[in-house]
C-alpha atoms as a PDB file:
ATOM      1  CA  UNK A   1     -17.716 -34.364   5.581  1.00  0.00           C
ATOM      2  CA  UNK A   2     -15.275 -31.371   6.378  1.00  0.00           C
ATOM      3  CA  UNK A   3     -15.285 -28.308   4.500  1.00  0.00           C
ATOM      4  CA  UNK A   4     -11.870 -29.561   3.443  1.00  0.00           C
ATOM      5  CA  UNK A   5     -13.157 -32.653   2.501  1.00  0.00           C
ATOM      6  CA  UNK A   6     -16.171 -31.189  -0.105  1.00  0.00           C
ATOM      7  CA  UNK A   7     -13.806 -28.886  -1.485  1.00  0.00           C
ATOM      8  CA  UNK A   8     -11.808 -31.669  -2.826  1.00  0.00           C
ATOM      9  CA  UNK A   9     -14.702 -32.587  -4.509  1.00  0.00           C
ATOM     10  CA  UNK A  10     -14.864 -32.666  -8.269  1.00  0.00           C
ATOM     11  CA  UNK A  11     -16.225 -30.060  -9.135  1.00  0.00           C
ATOM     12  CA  UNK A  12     -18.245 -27.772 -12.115  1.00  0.00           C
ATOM     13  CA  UNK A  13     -19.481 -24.464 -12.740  1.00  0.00           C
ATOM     14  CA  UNK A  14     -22.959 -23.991 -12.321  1.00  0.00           C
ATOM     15  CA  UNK A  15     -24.796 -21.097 -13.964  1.00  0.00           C
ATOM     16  CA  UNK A  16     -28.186 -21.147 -12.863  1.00  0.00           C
ATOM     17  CA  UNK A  17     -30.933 -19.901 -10.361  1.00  0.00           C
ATOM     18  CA  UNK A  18     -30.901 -21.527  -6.694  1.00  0.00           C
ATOM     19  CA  UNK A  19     -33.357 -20.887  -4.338  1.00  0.00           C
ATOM     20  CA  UNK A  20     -32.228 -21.486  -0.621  1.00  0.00           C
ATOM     21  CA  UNK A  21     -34.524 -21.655   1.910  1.00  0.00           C
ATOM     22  CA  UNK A  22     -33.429 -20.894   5.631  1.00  0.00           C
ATOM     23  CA  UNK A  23     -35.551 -21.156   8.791  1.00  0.00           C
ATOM     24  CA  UNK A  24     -38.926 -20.814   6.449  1.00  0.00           C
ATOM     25  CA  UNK A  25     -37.433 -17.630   4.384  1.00  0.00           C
ATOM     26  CA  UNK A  26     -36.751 -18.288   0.964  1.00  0.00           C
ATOM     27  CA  UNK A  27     -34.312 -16.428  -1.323  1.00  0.00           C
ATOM     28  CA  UNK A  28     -33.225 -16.802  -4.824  1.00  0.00           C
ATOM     29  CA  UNK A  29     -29.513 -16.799  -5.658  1.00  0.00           C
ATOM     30  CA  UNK A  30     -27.385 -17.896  -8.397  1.00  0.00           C
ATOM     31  CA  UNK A  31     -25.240 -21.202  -8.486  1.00  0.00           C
ATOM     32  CA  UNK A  32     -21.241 -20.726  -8.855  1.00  0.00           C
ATOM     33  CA  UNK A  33     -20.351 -24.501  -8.730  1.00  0.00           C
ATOM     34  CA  UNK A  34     -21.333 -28.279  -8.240  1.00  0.00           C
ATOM     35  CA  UNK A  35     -20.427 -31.307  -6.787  1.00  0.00           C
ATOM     36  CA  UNK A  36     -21.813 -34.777  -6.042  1.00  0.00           C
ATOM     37  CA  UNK A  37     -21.792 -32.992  -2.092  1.00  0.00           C
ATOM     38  CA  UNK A  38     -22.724 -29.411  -2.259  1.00  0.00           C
ATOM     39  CA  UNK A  39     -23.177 -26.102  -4.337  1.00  0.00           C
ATOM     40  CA  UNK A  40     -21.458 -22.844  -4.295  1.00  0.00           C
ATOM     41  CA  UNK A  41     -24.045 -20.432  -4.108  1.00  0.00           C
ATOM     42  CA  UNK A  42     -23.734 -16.377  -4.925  1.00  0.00           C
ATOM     43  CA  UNK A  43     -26.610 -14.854  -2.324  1.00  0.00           C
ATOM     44  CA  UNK A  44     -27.384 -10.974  -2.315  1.00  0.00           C
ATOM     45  CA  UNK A  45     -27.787  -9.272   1.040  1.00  0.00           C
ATOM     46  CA  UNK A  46     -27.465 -11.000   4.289  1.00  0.00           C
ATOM     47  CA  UNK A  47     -25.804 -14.235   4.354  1.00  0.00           C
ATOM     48  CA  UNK A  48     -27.348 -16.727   6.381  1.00  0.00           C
ATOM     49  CA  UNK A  49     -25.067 -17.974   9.074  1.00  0.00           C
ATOM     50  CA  UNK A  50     -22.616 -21.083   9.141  1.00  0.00           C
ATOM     51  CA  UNK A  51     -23.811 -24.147  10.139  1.00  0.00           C
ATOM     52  CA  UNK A  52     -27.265 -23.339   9.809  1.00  0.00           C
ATOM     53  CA  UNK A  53     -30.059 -25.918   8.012  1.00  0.00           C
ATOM     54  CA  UNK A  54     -31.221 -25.123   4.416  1.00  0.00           C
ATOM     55  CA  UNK A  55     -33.091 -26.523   1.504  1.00  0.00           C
ATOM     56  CA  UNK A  56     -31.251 -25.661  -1.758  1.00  0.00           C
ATOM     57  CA  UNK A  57     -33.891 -25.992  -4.835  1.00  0.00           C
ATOM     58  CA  UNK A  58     -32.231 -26.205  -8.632  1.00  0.00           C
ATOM     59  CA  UNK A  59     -32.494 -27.435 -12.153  1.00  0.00           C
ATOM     60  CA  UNK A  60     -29.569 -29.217 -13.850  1.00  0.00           C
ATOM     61  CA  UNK A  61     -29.650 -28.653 -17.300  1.00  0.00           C
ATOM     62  CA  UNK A  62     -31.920 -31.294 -19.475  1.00  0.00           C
ATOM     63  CA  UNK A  63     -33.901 -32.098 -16.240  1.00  0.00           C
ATOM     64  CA  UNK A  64     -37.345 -30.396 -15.866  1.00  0.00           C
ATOM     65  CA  UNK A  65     -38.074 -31.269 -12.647  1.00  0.00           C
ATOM     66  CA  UNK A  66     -36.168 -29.205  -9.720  1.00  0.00           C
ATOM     67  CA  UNK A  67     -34.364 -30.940  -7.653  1.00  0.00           C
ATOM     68  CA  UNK A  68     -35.074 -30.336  -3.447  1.00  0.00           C
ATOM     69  CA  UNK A  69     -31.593 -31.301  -0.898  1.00  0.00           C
ATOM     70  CA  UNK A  70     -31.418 -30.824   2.455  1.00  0.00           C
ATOM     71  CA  UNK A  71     -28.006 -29.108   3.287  1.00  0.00           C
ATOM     72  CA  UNK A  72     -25.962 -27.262   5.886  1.00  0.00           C
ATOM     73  CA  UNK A  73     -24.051 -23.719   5.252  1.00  0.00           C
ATOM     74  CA  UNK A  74     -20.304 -24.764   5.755  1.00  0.00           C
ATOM     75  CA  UNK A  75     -18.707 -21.467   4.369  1.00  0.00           C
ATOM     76  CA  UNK A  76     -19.557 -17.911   3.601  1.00  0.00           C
ATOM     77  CA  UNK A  77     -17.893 -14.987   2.387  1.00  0.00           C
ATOM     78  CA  UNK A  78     -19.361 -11.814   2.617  1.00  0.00           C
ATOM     79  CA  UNK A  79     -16.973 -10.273   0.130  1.00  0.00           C
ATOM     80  CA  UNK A  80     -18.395 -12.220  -2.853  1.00  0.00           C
ATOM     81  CA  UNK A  81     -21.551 -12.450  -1.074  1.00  0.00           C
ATOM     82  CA  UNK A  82     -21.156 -16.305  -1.624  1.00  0.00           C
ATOM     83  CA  UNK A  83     -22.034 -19.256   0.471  1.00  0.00           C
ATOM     84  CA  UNK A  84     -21.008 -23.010   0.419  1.00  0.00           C
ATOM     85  CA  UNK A  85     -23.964 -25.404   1.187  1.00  0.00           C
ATOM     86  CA  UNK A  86     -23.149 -29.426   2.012  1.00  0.00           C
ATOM     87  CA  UNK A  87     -25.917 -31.558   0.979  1.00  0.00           C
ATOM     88  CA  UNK A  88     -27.288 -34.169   3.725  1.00  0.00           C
ATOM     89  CA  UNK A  89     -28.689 -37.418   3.462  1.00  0.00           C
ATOM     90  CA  UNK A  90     -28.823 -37.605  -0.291  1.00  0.00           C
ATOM     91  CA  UNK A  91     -30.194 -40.682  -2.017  1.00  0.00           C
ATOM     92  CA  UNK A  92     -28.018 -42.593  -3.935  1.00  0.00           C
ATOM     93  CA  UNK A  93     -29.799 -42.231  -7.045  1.00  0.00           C
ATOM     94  CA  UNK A  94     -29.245 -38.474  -6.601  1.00  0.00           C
ATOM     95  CA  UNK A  95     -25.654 -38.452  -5.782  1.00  0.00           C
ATOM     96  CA  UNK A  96     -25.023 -40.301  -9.119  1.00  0.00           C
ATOM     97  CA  UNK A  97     -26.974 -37.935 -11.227  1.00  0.00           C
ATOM     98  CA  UNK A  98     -24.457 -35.238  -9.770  1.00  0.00           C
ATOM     99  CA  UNK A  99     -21.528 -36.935  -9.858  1.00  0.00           C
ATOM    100  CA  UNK A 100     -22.797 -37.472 -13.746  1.00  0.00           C
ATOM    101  CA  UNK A 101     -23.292 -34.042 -14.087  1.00  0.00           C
ATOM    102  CA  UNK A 102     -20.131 -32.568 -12.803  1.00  0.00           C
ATOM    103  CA  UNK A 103     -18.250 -35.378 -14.224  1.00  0.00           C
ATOM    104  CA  UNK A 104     -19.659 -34.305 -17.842  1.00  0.00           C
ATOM    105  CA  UNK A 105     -21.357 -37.625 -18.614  1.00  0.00           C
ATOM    106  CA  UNK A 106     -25.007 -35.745 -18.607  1.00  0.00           C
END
């Protein structure tokens, strides 16, 4: 999926903590937005670079259990110290759960 492609994603805000891990570093940042195919995530200091792996960890609200995706960095702008990760090889189940969640059915 393009960058164009996830943006046209429905989409919701998110307001919550993220923690990203990249190359075995983990960070903590805060969630912008959500879609069934990635998050918009607001990271403090240095961005990590496009196109690289991460695993994005998060709560939706109501679930207690985090949930773990794989993703890719597709965008970042170091201006609003913001990054745009594109989940990989999500399971079904997991793809509906966000696409309940942004779609307000959660």
């Amino acid at each position: 999926m393009s960058v164009d492609e996830l943006q046209r994603l429905p989409r919701a805000p998110f307001s919550g903590w993220v923690e990203i891990t990249v190359d075995g570093l983990r960070r903590l940042g805060t969630g912008r937005d959500l879609s069934a195919g990635g998050i918009g995530v607001e990271l403090p200091g240095e961005l990590p670079p496009i196109g690289g792996a991460v695993l994005s960890e998060f709560s939706l609200p109501g679930i207690s259990l985090p949930l773990e995706l794989e993703g890719r960095i597709m965008w970042c702008n170091p201006q609003s110290l913001r990054v745009g990760v594109r989940f990989e090889g999500i399971d079904p189940g997991l793809a509906e759960l966000l696409e309940n969640f942004v779609g307000g059915r959660f």
